[in-house]
N, C-alpha and C. Protein backbone atom coordinates (compact mmCIF):
# COMPACT_ATOMS: atom_id res chain seq x y z
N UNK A 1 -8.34 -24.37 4.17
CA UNK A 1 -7.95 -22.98 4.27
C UNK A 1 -7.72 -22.63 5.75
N UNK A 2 -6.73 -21.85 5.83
CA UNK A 2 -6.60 -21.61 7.50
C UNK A 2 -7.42 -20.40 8.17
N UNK A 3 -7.60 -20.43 8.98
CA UNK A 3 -8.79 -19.28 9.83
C UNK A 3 -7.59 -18.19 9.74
N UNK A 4 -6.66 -17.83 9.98
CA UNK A 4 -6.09 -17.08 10.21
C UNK A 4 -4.42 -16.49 9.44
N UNK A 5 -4.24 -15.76 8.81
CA UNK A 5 -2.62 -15.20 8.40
C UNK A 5 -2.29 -13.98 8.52
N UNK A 6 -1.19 -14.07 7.94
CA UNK A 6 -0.49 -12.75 8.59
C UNK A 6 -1.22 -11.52 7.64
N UNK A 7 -1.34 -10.39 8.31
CA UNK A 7 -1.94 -9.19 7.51
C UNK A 7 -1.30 -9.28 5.89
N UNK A 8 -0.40 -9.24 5.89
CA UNK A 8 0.66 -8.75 4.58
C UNK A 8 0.13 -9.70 3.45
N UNK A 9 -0.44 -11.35 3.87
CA UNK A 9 -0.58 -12.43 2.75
C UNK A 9 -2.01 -11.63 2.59
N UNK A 10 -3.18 -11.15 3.56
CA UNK A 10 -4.17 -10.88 3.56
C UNK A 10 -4.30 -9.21 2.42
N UNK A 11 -3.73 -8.46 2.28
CA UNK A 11 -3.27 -7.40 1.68
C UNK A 11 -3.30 -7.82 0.09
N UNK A 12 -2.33 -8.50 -0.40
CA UNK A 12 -2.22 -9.36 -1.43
C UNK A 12 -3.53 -10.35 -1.84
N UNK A 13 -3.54 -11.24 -1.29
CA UNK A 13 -4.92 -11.67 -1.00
C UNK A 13 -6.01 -10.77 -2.13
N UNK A 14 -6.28 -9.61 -1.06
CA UNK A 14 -7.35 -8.95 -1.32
C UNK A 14 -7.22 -7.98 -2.80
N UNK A 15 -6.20 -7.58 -3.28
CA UNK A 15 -5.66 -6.97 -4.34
C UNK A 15 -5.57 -8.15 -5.28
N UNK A 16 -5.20 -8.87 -5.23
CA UNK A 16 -5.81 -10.19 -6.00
C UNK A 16 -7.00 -10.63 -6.48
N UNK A 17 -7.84 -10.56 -5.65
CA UNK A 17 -9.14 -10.75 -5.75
C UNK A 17 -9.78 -9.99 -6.34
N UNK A 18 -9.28 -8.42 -6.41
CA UNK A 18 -9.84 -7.27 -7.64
C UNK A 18 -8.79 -6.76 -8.50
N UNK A 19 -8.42 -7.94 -9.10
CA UNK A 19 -8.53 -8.48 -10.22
C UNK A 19 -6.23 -7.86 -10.89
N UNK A 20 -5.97 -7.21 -9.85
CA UNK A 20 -4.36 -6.94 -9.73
C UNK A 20 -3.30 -7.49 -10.37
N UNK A 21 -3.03 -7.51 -11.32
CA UNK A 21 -1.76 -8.13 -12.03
C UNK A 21 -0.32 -7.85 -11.56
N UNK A 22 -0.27 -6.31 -11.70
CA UNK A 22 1.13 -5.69 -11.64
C UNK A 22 0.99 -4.73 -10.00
N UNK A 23 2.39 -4.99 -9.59
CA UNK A 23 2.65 -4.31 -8.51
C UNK A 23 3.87 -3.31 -8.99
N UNK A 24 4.11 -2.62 -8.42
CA UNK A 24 5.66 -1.85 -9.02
C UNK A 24 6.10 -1.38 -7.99
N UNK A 25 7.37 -1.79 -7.64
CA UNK A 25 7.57 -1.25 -5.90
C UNK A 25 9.49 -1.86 -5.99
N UNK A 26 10.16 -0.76 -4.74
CA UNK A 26 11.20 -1.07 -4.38
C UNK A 26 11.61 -1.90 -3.26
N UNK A 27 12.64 -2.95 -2.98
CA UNK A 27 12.10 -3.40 -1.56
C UNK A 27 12.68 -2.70 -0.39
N UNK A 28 12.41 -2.77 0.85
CA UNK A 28 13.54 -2.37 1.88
C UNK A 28 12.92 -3.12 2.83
N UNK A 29 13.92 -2.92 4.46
CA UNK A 29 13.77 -3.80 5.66
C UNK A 29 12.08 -3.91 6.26
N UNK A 30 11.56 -2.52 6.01
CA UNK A 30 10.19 -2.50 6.54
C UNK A 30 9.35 -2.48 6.08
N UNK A 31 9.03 -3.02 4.84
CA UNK A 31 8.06 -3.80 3.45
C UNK A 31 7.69 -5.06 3.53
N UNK A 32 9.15 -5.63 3.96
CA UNK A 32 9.88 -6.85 3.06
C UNK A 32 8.58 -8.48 3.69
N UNK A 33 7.82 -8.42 4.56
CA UNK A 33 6.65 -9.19 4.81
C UNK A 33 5.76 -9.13 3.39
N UNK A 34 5.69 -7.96 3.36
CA UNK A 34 4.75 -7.92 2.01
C UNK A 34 5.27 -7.85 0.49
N UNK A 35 6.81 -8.41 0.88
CA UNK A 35 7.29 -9.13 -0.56
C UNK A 35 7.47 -10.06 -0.51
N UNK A 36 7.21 -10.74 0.84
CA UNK A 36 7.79 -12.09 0.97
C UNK A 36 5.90 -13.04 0.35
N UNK A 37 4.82 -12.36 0.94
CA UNK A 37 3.71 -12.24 0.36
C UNK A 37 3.46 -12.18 -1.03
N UNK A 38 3.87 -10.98 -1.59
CA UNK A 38 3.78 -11.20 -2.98
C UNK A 38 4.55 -12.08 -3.99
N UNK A 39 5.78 -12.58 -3.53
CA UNK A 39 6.40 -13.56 -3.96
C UNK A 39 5.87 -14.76 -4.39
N UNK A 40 4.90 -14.84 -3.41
CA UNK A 40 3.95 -16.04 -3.36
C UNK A 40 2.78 -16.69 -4.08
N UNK A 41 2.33 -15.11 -4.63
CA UNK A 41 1.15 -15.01 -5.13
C UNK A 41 1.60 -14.67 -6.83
N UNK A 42 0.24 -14.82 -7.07
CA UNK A 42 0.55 -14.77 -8.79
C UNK A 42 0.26 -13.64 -9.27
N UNK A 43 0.67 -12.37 -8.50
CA UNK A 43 0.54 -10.92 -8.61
C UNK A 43 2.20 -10.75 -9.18
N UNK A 44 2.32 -10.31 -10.20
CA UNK A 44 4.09 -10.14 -10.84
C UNK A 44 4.07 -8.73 -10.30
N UNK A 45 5.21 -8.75 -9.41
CA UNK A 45 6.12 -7.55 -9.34
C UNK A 45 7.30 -6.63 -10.18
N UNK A 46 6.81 -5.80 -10.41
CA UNK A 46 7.94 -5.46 -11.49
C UNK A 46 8.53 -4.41 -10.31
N UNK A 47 9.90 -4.82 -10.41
CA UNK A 47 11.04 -4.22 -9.65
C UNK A 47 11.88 -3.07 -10.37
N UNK A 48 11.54 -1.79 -9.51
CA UNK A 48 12.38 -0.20 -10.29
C UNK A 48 13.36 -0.45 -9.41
N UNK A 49 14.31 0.91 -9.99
CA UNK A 49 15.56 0.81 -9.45
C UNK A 49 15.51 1.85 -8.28
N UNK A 50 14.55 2.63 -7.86
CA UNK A 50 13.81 3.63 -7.45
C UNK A 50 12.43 4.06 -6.86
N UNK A 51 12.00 4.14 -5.77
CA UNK A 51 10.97 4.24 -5.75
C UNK A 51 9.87 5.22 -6.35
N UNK A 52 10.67 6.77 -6.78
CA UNK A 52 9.83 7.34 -7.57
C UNK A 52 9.95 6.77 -9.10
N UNK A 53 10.29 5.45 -9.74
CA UNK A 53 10.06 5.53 -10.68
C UNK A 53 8.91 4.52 -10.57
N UNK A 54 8.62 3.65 -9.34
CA UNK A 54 7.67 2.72 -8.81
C UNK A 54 6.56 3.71 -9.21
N UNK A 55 6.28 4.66 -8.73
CA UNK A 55 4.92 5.79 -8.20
C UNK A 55 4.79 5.68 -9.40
N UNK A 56 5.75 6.06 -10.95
CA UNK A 56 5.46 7.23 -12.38
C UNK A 56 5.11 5.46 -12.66
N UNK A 57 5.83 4.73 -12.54
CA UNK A 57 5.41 3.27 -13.12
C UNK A 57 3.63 2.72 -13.19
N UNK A 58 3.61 3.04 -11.61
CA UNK A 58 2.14 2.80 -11.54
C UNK A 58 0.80 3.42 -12.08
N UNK A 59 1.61 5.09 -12.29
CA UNK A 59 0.78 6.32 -12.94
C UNK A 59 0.33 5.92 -14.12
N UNK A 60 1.62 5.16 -14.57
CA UNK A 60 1.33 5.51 -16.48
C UNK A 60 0.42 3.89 -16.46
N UNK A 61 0.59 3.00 -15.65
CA UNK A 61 -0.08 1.92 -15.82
C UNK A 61 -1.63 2.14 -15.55
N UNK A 62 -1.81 2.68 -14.71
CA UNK A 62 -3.55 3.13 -14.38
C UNK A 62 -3.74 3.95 -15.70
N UNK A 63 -3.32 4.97 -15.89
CA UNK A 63 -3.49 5.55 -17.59
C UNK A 63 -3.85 4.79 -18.57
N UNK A 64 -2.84 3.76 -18.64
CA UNK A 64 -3.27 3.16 -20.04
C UNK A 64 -4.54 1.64 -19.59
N UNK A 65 -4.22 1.45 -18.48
CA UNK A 65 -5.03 -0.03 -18.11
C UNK A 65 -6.34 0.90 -18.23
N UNK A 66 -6.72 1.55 -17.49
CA UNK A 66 -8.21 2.41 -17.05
C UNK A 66 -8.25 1.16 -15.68
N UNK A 67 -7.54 1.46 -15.09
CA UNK A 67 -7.68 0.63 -13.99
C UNK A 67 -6.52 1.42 -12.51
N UNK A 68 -6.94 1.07 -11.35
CA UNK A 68 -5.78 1.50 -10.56
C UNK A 68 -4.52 0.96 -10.95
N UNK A 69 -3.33 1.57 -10.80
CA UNK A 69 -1.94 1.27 -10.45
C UNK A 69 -2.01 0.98 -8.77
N UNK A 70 -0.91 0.14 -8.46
CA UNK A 70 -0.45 0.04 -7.43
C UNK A 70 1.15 0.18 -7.02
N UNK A 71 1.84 0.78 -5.91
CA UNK A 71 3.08 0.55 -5.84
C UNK A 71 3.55 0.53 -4.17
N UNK A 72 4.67 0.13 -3.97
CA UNK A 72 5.17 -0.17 -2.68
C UNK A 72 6.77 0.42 -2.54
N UNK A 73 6.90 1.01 -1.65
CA UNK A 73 7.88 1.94 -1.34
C UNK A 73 7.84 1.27 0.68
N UNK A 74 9.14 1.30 1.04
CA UNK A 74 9.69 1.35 2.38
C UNK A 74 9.49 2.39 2.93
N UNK A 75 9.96 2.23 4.53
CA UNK A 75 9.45 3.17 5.43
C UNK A 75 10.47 4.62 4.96
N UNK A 76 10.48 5.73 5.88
CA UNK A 76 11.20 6.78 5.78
C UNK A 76 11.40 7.51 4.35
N UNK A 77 13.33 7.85 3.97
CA UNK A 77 13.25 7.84 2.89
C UNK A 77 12.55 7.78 1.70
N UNK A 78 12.27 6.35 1.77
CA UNK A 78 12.24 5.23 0.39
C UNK A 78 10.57 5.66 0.40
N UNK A 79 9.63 6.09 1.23
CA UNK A 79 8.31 5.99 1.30
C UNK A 79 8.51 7.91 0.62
N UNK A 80 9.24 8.51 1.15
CA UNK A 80 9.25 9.46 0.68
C UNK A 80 9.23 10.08 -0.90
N UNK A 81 10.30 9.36 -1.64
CA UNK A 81 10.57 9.24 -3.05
C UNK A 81 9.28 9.16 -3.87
N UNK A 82 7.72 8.49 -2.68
CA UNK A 82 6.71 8.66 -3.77
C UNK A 82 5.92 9.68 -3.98
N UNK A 83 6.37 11.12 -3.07
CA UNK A 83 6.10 11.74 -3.04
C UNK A 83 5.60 12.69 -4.53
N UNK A 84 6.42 12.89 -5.46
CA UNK A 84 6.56 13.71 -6.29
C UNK A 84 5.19 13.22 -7.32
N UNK A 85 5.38 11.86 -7.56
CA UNK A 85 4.26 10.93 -8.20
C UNK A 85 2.95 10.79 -7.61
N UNK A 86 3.04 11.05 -6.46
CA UNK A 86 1.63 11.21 -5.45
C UNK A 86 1.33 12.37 -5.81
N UNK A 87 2.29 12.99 -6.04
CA UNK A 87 1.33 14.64 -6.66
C UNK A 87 0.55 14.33 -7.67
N UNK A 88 1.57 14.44 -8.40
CA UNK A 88 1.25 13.95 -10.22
C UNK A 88 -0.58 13.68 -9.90
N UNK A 89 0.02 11.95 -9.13
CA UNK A 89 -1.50 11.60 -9.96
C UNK A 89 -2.65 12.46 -9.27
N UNK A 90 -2.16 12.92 -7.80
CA UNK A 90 -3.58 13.63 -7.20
C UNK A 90 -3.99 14.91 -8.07
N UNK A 91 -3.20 15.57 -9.22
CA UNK A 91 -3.31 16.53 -9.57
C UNK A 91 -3.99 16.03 -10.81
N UNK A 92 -3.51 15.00 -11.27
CA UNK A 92 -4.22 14.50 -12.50
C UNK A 92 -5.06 13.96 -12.13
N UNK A 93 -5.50 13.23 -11.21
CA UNK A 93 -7.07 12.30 -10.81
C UNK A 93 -6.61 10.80 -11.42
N UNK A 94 -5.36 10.33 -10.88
CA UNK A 94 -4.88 9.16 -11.39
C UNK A 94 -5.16 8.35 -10.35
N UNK A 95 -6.05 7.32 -10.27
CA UNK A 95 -6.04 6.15 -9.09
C UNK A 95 -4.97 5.36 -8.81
N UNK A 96 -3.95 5.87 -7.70
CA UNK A 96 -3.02 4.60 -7.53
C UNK A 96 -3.22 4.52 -5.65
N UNK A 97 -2.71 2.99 -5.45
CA UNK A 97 -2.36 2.45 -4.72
C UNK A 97 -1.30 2.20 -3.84
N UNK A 98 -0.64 3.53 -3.22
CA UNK A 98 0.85 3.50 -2.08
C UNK A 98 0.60 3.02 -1.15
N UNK A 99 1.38 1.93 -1.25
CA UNK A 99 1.51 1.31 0.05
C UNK A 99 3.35 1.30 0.37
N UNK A 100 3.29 1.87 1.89
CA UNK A 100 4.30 2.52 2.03
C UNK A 100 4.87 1.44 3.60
N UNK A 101 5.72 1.58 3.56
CA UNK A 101 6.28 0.47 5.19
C UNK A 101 6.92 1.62 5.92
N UNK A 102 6.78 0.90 7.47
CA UNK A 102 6.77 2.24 8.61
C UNK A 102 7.48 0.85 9.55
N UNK A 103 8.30 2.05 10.80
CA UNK A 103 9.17 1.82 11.56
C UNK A 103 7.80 0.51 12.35
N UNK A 104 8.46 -0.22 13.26
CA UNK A 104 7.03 -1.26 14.44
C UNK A 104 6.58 0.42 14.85
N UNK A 105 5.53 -0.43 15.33
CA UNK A 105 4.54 0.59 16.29
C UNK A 105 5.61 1.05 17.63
N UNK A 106 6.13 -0.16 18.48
CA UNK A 106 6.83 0.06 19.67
C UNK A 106 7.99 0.69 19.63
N UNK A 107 8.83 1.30 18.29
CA UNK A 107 9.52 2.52 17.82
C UNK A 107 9.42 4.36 16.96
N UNK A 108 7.88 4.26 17.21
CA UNK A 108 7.55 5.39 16.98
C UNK A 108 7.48 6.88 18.09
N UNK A 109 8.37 7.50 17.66
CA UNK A 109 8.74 8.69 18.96
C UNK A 109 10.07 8.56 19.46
N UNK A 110 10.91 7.81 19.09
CA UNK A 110 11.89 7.33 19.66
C UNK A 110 12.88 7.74 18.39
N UNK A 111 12.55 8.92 16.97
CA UNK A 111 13.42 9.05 16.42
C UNK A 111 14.74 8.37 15.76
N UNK A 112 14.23 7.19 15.33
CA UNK A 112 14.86 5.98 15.04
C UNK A 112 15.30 6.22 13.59
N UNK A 113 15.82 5.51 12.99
CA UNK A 113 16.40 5.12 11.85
C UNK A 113 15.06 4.84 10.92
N UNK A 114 14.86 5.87 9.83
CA UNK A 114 13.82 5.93 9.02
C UNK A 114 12.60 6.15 9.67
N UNK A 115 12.30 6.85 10.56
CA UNK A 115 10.80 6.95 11.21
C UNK A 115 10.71 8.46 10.49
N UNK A 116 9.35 8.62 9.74
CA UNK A 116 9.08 9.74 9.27
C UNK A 116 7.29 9.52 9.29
N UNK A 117 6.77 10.58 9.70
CA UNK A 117 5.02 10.26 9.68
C UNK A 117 5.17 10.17 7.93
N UNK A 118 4.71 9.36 7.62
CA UNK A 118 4.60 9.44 6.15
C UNK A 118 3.18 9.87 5.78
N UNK A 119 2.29 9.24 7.07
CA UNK A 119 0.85 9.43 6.02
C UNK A 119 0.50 10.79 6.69
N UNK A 120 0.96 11.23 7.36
CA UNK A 120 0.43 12.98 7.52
C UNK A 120 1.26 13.80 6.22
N UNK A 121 2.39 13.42 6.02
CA UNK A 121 2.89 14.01 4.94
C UNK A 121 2.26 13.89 3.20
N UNK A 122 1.48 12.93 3.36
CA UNK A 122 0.84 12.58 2.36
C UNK A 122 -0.39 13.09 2.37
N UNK A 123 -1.22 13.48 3.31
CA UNK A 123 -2.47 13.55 3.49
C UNK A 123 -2.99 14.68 2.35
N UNK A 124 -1.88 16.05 2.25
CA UNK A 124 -2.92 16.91 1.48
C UNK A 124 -2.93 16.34 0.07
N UNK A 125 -2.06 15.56 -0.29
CA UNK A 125 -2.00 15.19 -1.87
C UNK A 125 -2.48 13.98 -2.31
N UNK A 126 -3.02 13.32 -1.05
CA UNK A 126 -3.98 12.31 -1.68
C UNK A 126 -5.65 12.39 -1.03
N UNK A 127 -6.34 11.40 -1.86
CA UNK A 127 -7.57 11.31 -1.47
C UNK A 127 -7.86 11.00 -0.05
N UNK A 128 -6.96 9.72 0.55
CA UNK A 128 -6.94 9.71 1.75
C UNK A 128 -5.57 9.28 1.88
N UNK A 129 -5.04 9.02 3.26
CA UNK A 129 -3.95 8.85 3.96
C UNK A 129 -4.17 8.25 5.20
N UNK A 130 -3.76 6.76 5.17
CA UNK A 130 -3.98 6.42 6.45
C UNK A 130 -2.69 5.98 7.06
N UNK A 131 -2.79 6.02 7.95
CA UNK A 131 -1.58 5.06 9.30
C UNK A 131 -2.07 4.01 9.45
N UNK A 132 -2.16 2.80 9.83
CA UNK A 132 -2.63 1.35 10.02
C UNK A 132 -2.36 1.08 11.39
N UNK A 133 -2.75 0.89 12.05
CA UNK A 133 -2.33 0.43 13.74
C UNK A 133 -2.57 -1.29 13.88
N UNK A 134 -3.17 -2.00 12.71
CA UNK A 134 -3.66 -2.87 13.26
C UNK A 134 -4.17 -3.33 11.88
N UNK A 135 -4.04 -4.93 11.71
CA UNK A 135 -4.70 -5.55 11.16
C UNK A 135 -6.22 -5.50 10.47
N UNK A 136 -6.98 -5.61 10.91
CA UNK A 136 -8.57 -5.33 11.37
C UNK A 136 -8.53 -3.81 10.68
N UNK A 137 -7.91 -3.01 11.22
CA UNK A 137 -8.20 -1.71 10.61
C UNK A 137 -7.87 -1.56 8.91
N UNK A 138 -6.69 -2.42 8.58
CA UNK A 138 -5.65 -2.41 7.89
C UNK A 138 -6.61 -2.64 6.33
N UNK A 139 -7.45 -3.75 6.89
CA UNK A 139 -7.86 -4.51 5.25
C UNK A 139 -8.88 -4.24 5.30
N UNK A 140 -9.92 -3.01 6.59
CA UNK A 140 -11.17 -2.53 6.35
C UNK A 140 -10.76 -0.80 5.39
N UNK A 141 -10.08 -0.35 5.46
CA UNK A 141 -9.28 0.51 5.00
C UNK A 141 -8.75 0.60 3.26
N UNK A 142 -8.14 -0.72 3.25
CA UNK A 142 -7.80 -1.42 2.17
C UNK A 142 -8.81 -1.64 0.71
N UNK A 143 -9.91 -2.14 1.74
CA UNK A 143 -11.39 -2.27 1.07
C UNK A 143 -11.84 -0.95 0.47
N UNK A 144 -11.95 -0.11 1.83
CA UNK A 144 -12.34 1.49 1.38
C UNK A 144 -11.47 1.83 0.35
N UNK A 145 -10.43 1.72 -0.06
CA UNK A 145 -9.97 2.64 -0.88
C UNK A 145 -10.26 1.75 -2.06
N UNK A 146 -10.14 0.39 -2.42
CA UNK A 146 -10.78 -0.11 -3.10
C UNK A 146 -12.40 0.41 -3.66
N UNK A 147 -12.91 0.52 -3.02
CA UNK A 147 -14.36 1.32 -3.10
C UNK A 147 -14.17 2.62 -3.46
N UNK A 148 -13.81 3.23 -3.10
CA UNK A 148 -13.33 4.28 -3.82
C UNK A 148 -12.92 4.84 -5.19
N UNK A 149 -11.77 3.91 -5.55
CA UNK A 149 -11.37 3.62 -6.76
C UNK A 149 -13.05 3.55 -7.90
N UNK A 150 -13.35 2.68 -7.67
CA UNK A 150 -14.67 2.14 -8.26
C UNK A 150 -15.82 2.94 -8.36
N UNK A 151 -15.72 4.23 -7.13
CA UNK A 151 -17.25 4.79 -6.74
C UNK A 151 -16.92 6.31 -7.52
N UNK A 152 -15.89 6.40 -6.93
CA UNK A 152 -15.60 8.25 -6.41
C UNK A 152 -14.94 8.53 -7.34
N UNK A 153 -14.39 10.47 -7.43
CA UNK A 153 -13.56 10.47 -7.56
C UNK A 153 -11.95 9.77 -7.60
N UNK A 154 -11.45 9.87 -8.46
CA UNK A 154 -10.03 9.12 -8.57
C UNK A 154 -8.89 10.06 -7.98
N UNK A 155 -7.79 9.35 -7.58
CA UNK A 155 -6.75 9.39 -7.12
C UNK A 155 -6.18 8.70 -6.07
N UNK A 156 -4.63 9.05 -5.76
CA UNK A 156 -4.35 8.67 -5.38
C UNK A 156 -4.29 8.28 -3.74
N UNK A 157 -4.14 7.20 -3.43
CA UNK A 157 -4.45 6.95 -1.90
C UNK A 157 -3.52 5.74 -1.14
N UNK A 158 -2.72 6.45 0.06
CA UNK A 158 -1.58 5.71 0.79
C UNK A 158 -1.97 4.91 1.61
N UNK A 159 -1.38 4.00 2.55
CA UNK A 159 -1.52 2.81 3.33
C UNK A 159 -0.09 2.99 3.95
N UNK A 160 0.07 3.34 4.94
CA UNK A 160 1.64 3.08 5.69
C UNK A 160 1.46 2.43 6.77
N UNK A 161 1.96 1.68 6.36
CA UNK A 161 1.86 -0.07 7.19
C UNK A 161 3.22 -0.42 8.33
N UNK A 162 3.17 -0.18 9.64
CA UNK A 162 4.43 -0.60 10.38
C UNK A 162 5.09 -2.17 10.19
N UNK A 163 6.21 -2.21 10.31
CA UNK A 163 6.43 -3.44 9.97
C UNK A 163 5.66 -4.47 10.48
N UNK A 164 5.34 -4.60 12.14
CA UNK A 164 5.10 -5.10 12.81
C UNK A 164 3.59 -5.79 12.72
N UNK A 165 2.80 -5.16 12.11
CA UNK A 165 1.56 -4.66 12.01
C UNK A 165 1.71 -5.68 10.90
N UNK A 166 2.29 -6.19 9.56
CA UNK A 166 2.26 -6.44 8.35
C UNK A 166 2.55 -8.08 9.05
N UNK A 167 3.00 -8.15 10.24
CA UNK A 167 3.30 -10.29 10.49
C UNK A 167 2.54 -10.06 11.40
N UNK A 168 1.76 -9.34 12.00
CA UNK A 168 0.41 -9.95 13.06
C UNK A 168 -0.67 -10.97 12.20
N UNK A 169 -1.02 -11.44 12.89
CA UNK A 169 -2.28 -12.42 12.08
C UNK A 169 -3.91 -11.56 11.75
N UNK A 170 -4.83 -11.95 11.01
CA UNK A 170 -5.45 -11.85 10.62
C UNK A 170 -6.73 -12.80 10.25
N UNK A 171 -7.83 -12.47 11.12
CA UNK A 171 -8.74 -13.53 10.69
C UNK A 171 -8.96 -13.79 9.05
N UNK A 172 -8.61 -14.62 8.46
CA UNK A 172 -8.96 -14.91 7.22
C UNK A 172 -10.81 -14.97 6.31
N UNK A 173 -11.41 -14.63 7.74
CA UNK A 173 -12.68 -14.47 7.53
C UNK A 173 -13.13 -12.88 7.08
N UNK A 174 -12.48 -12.20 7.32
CA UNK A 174 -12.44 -10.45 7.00
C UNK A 174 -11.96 -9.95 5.68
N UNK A 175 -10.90 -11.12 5.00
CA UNK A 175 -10.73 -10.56 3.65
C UNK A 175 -11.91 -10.82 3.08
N UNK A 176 -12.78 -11.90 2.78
CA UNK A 176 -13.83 -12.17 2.42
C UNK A 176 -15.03 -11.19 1.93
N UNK A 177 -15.52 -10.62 3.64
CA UNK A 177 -16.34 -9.87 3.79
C UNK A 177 -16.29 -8.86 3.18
N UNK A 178 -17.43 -8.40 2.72
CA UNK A 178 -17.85 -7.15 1.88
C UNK A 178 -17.78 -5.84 2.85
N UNK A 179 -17.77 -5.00 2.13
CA UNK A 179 -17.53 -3.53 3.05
C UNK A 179 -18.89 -2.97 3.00
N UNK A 180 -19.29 -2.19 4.49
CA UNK A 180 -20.47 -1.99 4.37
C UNK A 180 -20.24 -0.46 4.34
């Protein structure tokens, strides 16, 4: 096993490990690490034509599983579209899993092509909302909302992941570890 991979295999990885079958997600340029990841793994992606039908996809799947949904939406735009379904479930107490892709870190402020704060825009309608700066932060975060799912109240909860951030490496010793 190698000491170390890229965040995005580590993401997968860890959604794997509790116990994840179905993903439901659209692809675009600032995801696409963490499809090249799930490709890999024996997590089946079911591909919408849409990203809000990704979000209602994942809704109705946590409904009937009694389990979280998960889904993946691109930066800007495309992260936007899960908006309407992020309501939904925060209003219903539906546990899902957005994970959303964001411009690199070293293009934020610079009004670029798809840069939108996504997880402040998300924040009042989910349980939590994070930004990711970093690896390390990324899959201690990851965990938490995992814990969550399991402990707390339900709903829904985002992850907007910069591209850049998703091919940094990752000690492979941290997916492991338990959350304290």
């Amino acid at each position: 096993m190698r000491d170390n991979i890229r965040f995005a295999e580590g993401i997968i990885e860890t959604l794997r490990s509790e116990g994840v079958r179905y993903v439901f997600g659209h692809p675009g340029e600032q995801i696409l690490t963490l499809y090249e990841a799930l490709r890999k793994s024996e997590i089946e992606h079911v591909l919408m034509r849409h990203e809000q039908g990704a979000i209602h996809a994942a809704d109705a799947y946590a409904r009937i599983s009694e389990t979280f949904g998960v889904c993946i939406a691109s930066a800007g735009p495309g992260a936007l579209n899960l908006a309407m379904g992020i309501a939904t479930a925060y209003k219903d107490s539906v546990p899902i899993l957005a994970i959303a892709g964001d411009v690199p870190r070293n293009l934020r402020g610079c009004d670029v092509f798809q840069e939108i704060d996504t997880a402040s825009v998300f924040e009042p309608i989910t349980l939590r909302s994070w930004q990711i700066n970093n690896p390390e932060e990324g899959i201690l975060k990851l965990k938490e909302a995992l814990e969550i799912f399991k402990k707390d109240k339900t709903g829904p909860i985002n992850l907007t992941i910069p591209s850049d951030v998703l091919n940094q490496e990752l000690e492979n010793s941290l997916i492991k570890e338990e959350i304290k």
